[in-house]
Protein backbone atom coordinates (compact mmCIF):
# COMPACT_ATOMS: atom_id res chain seq x y z
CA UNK A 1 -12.40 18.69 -5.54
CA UNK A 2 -11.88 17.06 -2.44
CA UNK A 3 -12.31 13.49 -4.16
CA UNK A 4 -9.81 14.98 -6.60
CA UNK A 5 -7.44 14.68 -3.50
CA UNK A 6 -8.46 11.80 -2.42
CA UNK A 7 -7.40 10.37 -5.73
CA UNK A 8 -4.19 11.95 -5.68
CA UNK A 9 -3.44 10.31 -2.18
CA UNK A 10 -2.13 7.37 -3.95
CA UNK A 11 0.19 9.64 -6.38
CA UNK A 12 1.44 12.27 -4.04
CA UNK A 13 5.07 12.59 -4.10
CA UNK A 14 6.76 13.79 -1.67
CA UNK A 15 6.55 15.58 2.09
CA UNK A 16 5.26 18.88 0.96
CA UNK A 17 2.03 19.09 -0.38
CA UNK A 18 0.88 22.42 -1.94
CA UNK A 19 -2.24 23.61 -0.63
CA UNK A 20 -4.00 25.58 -2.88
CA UNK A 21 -8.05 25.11 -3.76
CA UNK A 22 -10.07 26.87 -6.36
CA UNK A 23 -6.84 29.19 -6.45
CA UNK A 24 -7.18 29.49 -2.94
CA UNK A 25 -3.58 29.81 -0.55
CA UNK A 26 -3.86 28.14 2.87
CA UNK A 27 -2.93 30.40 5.32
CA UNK A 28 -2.97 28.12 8.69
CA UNK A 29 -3.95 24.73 10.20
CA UNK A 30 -4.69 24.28 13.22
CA UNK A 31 -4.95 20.68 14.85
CA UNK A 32 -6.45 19.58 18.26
CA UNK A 33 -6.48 16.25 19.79
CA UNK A 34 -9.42 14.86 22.23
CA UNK A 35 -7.77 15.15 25.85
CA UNK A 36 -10.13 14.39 29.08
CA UNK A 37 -13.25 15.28 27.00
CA UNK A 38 -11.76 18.47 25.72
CA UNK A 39 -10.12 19.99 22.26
CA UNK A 40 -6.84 20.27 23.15
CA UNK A 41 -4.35 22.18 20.36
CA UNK A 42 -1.97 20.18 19.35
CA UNK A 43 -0.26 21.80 16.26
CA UNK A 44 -0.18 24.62 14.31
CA UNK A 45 1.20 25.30 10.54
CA UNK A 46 1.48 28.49 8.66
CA UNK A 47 2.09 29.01 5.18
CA UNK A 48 3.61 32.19 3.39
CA UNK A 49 3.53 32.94 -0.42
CA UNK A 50 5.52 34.96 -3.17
CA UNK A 51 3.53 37.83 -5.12
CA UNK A 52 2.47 35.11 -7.81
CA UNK A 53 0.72 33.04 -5.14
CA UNK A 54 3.39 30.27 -5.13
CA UNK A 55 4.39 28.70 -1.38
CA UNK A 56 7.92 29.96 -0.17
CA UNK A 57 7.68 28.72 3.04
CA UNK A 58 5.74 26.98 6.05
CA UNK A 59 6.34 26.65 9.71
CA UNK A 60 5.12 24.38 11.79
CA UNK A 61 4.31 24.74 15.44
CA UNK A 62 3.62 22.79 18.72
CA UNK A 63 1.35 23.71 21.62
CA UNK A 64 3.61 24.53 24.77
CA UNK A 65 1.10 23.56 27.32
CA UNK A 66 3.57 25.11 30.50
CA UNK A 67 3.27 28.55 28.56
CA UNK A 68 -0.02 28.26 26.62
CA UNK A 69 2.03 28.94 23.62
CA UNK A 70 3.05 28.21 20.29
CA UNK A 71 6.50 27.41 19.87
CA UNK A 72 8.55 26.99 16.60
CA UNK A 73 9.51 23.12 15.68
CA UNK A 74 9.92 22.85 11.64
CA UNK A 75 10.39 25.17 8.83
CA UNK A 76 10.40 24.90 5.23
CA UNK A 77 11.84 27.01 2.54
CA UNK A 78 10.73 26.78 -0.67
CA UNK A 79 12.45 27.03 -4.51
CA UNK A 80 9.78 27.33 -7.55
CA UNK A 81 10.57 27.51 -10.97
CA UNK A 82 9.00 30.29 -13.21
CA UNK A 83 5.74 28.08 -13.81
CA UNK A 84 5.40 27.87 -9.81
CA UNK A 85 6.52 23.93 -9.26
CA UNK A 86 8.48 23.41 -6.50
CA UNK A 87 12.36 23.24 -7.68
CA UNK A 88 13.94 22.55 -4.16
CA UNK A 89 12.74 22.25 -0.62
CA UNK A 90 15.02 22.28 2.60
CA UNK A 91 13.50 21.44 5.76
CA UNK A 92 15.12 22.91 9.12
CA UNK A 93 14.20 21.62 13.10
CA UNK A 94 14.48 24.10 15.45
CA UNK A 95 17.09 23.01 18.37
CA UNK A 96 16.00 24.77 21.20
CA UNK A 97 19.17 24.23 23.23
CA UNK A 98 21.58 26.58 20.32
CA UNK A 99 18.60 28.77 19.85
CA UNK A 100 19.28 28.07 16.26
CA UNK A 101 17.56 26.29 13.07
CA UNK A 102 19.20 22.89 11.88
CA UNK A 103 19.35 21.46 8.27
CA UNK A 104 17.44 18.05 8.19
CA UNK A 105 16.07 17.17 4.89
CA UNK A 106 16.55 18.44 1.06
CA UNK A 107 14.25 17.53 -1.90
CA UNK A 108 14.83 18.01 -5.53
CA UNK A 109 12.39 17.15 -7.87
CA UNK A 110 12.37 17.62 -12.05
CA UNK A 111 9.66 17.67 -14.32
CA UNK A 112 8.61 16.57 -17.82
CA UNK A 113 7.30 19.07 -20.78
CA UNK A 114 3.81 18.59 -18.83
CA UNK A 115 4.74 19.66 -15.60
CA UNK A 116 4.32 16.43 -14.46
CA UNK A 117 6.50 15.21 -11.46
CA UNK A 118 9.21 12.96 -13.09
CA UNK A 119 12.25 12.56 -10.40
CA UNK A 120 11.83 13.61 -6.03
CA UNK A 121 15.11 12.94 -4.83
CA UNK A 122 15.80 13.45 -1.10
CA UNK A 123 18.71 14.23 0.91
CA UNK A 124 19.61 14.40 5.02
CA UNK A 125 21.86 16.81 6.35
CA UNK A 126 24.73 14.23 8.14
CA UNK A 127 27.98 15.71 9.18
CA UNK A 128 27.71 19.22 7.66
CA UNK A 129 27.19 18.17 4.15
CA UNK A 130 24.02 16.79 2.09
CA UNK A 131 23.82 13.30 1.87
CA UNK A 132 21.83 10.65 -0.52
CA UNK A 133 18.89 8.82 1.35
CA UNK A 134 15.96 7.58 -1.10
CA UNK A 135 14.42 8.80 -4.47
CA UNK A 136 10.99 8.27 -6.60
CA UNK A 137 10.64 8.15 -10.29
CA UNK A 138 7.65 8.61 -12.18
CA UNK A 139 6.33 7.08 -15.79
CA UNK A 140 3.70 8.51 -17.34
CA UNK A 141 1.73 6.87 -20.37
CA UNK A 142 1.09 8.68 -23.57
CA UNK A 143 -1.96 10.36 -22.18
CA UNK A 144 -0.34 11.61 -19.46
CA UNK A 145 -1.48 9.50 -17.00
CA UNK A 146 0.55 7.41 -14.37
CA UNK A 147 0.96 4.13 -14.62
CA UNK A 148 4.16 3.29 -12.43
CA UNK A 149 6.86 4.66 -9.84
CA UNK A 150 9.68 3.49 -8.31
CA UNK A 151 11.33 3.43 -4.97
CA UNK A 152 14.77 3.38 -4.40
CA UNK A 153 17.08 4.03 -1.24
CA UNK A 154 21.24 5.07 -1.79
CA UNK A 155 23.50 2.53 -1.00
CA UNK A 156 26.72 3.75 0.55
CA UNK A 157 28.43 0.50 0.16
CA UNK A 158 27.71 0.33 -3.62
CA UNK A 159 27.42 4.21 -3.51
CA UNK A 160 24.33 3.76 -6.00
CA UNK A 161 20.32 3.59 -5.97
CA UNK A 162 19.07 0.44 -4.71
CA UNK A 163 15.40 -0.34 -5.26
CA UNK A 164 12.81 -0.35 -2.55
CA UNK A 165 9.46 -0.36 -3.90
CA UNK A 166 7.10 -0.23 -6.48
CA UNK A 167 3.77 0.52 -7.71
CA UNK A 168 2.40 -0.45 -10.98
CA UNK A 169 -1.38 1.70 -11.66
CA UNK A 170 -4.08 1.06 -14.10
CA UNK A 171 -6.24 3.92 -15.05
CA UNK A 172 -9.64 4.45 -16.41
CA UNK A 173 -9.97 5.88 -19.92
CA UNK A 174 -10.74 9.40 -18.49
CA UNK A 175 -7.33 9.33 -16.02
CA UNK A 176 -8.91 8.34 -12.91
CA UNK A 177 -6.90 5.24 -11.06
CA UNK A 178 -9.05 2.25 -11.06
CA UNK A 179 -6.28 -0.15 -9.55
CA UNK A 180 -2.57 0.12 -8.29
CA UNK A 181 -0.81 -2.99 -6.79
CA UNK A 182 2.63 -2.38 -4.67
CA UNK A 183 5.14 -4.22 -4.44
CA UNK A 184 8.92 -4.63 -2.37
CA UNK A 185 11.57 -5.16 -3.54
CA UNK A 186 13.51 -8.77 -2.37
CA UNK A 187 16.91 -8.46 -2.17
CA UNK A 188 18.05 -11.98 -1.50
CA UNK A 189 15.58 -13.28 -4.29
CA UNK A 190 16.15 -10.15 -6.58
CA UNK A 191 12.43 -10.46 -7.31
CA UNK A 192 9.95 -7.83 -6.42
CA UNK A 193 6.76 -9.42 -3.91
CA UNK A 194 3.93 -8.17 -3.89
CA UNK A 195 2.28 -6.00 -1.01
CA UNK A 196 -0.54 -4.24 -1.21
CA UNK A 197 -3.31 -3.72 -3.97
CA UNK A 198 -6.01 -0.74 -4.14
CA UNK A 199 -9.15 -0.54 -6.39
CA UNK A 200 -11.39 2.22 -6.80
CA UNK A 201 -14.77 3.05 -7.91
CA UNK A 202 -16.21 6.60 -8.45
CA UNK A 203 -19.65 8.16 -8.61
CA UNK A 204 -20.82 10.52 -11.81
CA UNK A 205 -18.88 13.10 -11.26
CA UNK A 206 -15.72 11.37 -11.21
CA UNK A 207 -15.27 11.60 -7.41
CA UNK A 208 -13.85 8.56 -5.29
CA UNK A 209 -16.72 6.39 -4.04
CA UNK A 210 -15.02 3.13 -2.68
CA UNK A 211 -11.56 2.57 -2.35
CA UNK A 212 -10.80 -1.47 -1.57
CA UNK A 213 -7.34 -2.53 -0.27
CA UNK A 214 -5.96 -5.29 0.03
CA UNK A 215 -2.71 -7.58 1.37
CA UNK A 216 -0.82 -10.31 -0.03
CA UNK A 217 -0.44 -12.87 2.36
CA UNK A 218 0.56 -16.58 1.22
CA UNK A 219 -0.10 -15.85 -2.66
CA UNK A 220 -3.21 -14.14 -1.81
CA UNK A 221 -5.32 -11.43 -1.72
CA UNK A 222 -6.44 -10.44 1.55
CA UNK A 223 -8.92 -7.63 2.20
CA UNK A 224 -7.98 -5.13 4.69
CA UNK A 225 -9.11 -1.76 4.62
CA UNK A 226 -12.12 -0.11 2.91
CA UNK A 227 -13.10 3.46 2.31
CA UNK A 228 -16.23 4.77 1.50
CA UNK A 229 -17.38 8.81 1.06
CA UNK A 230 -20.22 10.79 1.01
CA UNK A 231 -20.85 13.90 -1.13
CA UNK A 232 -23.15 16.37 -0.84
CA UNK A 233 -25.22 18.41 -3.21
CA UNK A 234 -22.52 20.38 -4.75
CA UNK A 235 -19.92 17.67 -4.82
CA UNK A 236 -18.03 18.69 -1.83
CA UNK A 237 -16.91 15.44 0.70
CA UNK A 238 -18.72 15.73 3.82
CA UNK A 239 -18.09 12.10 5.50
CA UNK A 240 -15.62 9.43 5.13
CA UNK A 241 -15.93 5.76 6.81
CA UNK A 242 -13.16 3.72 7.36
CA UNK A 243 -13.58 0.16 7.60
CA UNK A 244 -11.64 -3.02 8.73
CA UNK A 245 -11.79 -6.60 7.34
CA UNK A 246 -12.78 -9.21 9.89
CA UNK A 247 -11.35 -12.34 8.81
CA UNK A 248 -12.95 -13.79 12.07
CA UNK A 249 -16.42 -13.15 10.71
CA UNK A 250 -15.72 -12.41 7.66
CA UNK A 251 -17.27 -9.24 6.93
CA UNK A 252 -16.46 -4.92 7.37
CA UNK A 253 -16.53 -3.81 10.92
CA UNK A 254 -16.32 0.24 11.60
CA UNK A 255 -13.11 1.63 12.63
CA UNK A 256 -13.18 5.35 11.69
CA UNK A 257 -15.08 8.54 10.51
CA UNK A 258 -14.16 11.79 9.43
CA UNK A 259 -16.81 14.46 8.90
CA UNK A 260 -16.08 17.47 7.10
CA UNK A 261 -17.45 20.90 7.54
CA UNK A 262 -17.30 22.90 3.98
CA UNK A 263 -16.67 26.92 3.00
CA UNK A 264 -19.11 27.82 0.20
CA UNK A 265 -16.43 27.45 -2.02
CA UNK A 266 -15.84 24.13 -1.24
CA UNK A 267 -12.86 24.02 0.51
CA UNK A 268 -12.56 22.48 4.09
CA UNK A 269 -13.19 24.56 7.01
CA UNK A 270 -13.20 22.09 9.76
CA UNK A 271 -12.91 18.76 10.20
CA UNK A 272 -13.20 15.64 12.90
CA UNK A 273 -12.35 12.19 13.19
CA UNK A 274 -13.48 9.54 15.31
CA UNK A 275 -12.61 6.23 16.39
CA UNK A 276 -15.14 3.68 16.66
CA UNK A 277 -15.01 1.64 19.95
CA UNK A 278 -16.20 -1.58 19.79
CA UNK A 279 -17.34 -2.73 23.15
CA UNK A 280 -19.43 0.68 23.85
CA UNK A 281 -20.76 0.29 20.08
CA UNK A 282 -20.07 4.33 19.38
CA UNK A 283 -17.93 6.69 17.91
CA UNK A 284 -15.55 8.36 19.82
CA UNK A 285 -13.90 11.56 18.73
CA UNK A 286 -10.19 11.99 18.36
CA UNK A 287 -8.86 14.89 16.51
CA UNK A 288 -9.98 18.31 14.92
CA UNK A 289 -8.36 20.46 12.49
CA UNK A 290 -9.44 24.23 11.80
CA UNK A 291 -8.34 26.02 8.21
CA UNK A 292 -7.79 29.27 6.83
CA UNK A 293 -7.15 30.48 4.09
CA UNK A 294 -6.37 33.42 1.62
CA UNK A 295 -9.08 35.46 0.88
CA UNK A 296 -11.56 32.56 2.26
CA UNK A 297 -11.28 30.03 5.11
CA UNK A 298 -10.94 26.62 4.92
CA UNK A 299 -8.78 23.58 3.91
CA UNK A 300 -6.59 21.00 4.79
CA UNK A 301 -2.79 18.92 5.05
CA UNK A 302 0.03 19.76 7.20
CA UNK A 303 2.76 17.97 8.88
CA UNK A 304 5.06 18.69 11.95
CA UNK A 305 7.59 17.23 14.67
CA UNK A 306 10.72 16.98 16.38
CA UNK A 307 12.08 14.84 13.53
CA UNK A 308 12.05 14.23 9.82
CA UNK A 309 10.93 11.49 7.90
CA UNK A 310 10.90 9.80 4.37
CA UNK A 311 10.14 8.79 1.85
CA UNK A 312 6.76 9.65 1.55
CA UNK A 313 4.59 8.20 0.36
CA UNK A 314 6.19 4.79 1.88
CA UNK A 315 6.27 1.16 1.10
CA UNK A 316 7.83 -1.09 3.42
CA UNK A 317 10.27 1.51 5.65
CA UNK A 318 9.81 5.30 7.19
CA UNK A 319 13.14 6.49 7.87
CA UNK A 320 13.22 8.93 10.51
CA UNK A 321 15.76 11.38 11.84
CA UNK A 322 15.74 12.81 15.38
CA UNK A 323 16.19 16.12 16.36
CA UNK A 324 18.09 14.64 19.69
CA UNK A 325 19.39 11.43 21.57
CA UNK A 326 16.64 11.78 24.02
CA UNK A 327 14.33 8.76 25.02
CA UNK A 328 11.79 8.37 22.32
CA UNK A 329 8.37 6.82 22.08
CA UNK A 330 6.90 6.45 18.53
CA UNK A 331 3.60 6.01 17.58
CA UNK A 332 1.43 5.34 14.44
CA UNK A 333 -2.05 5.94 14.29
CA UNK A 334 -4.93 6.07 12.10
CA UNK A 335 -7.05 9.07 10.68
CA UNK A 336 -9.21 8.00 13.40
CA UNK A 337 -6.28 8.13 15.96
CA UNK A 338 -5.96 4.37 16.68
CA UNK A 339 -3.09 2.86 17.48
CA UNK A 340 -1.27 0.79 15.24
CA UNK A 341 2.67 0.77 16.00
CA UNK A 342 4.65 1.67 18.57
CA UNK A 343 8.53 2.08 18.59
CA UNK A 344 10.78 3.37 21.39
CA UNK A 345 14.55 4.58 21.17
CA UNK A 346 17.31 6.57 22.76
CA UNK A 347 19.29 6.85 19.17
CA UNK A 348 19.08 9.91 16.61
CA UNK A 349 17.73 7.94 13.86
CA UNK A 350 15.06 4.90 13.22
CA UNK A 351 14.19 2.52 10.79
CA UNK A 352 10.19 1.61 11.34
CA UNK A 353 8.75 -1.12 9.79
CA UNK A 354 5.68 -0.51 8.12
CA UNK A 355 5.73 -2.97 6.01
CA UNK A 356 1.86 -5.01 6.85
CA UNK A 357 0.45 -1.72 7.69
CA UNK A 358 -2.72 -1.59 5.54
CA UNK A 359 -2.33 1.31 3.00
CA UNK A 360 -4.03 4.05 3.75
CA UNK A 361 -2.97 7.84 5.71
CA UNK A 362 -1.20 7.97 9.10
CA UNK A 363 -0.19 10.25 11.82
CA UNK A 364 3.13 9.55 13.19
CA UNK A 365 3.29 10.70 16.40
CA UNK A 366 6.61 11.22 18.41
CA UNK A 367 7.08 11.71 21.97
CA UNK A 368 9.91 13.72 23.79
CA UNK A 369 10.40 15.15 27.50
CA UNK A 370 7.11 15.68 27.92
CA UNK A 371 6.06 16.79 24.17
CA UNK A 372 4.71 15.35 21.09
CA UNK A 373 4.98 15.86 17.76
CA UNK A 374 2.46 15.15 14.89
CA UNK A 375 3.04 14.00 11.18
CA UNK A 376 1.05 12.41 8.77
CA UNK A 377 2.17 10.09 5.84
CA UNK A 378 0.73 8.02 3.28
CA UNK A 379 1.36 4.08 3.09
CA UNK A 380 1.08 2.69 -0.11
């Protein structure tokens, strides 16, 4: 099940992800960083549900370390339709200076006659009304599979879609993804370029063995990043590796490991990640995360922080929107928690360039007066 989501990594639409395994309603996740040789709690989200089982809403939390609290950062309320997809999602920041919650982001998504995601588009609260800001469309082959989706950002200018990015899949004959290749859009050539380009192999069962990526760089192919995971007995993931290409010598060199602590039922209890350090030769840990669930425990996926973000997944750009005009430090980092991109501004709003990022799943970290604030997106 677990390589089922690994799979779906490269397909998942939007910021929400539903977390539900083997019928199974997350209840809370709990994240801690490694601080001084210590679990330190970092972030907190809980998730409520309707009588039918379908999310209505989530709220994320940060650890107060001057209070030893939990206090309230992000909400989400949630729309479903009568066969339990998500309709509508608004997303609200709490400002702690009114005391009040504050519209951020809106999401509207349609479906085919499959239930298949066909349209996300999203919208940020500016100036007391809803406004346009980027939407992803979906095309599905006869069997239902996917086999491309597009990017696009509104233009005020033009007041119209603009494109941004796409990604062209090919699947194997039982549904599973066995390549996707990204590409940006060019505006000054009107030409699309190509980015970044994923393979994937699978064991018996179907799961996610290897995942490959690659970069184009001067009409090229250039590896990057490779994933490989470990199953156990029944099937459930207990160990990912994350490796780096070395162009120097040519070959895979360790960069990260996640090992994964399983309910009977299979879903996730625990989890931790670790960054490999190079001139000590070990692995050094980074983050944990802790899951319950609904009738069980276990699981995973959350997101938090002063801010909002999109799209997501991303191709070239993450748009974000502060909560404030404070001084703010931005960073991206790894599943294993190393650093790959930093930004700094004073400004409500910011453009990051993710563009030669390897693609893969990130934490975006922001820093305020003293707090941070966790996230995690996919880069395609």
């Amino acid at each position: 099940m677990i390589a089922k989501i690994k799979k779906v990594i490269t397909l998942i639409f939007s910021l929400v992800i539903y977390c539900t395994v083997y019928g199974q309603n997350m209840l809370t996740a709990t994240y801690q960083s490694w601080t001084n040789g210590v679990w330190t709690n970092s972030m907190k989200q809980n998730y409520s549900y309707d009588m039918n089982g379908y999310l209505i809403y989530s709220l994320t939390q940060i650890w107060d370390s001057s209070s030893g609290s939990w206090k309230g950062n992000l909400q989400i309320s949630y729309s479903n339709n009568s066969s339990g997809l998500m309709q509508q999602f608004i997303a609200q920041w709490w400002n702690s200076q009114s005391g009040t919650w504050v519209n951020s982001q809106r999401a509207t998504f349609t479906y085919n006659s499959s239930g298949k995601t066909l349209t996300a588009t999203f919208e940020i609260w500016s100036n007391g009304v809803w406004v346009n800001s980027s939407k992803q469309s979906n095309t599905y082959d006869s069997n239902g599979y996917l086999i491309y989706n597009l990017s696009q950002i509104w233009d005020n200018a033009s007041v119209s879609w603009k494109n941004s990015g796409q990604i062209n899949y090919t699947n194997n004959a039982n549904g599973t993804i066995q390549l996707f290749i990204a590409q940006v859009w060019d505006s000054l050539s009107t030409a699309w370029i190509n980015s970044q380009r994923a393979e994937f192999t699978y064991n018996g069962s179907n799961q996610v063995q290897t995942s490959t990526h690659e970069t184009w760089i001067s009409g090229a192919w250039i590896n990057s990043l490779q994933q490989i995971n470990t199953y156990d007995g029944n099937g459930y993931l207990i160990h990912n590796l994350t490796q780096i290409w070395d162009n120097t010598s040519g070959i895979w060199k360790n960069n990260g490991q996640i090992d994964y602590t399983n309910n009977a039922n299979g879903t996730i209890q625990q989890f931790i990640s670790q960054m490999w350090d190079s001139p000590s030769a070990t692995w050094i840990n980074s983050q944990r995360a802790t899951f319950t669930y609904i009738n069980t425990t276990g699981m995973n996926e959350a997101s938090d922080i002063q801010f909002l973000f999109f799209p997501n997944p991303a191709n070239e750009v993450l748009n974000l929107i502060l909560g404030n005009n404070s001084e703010t430090k931005i960073e991206i980092r790894d599943l294993t928690g190393r650093l790959v991109f930093t930004y700094s501004t004073s400004k409500n709003s910011a453009i990051l360039n993710i563009k030669n990022l390897p693609s893969d799943v990130y934490f975006l970290y922001v820093y305020q007066t003293g707090m941070v604030n966790v996230a995690r997106f996919i880069k395609n």
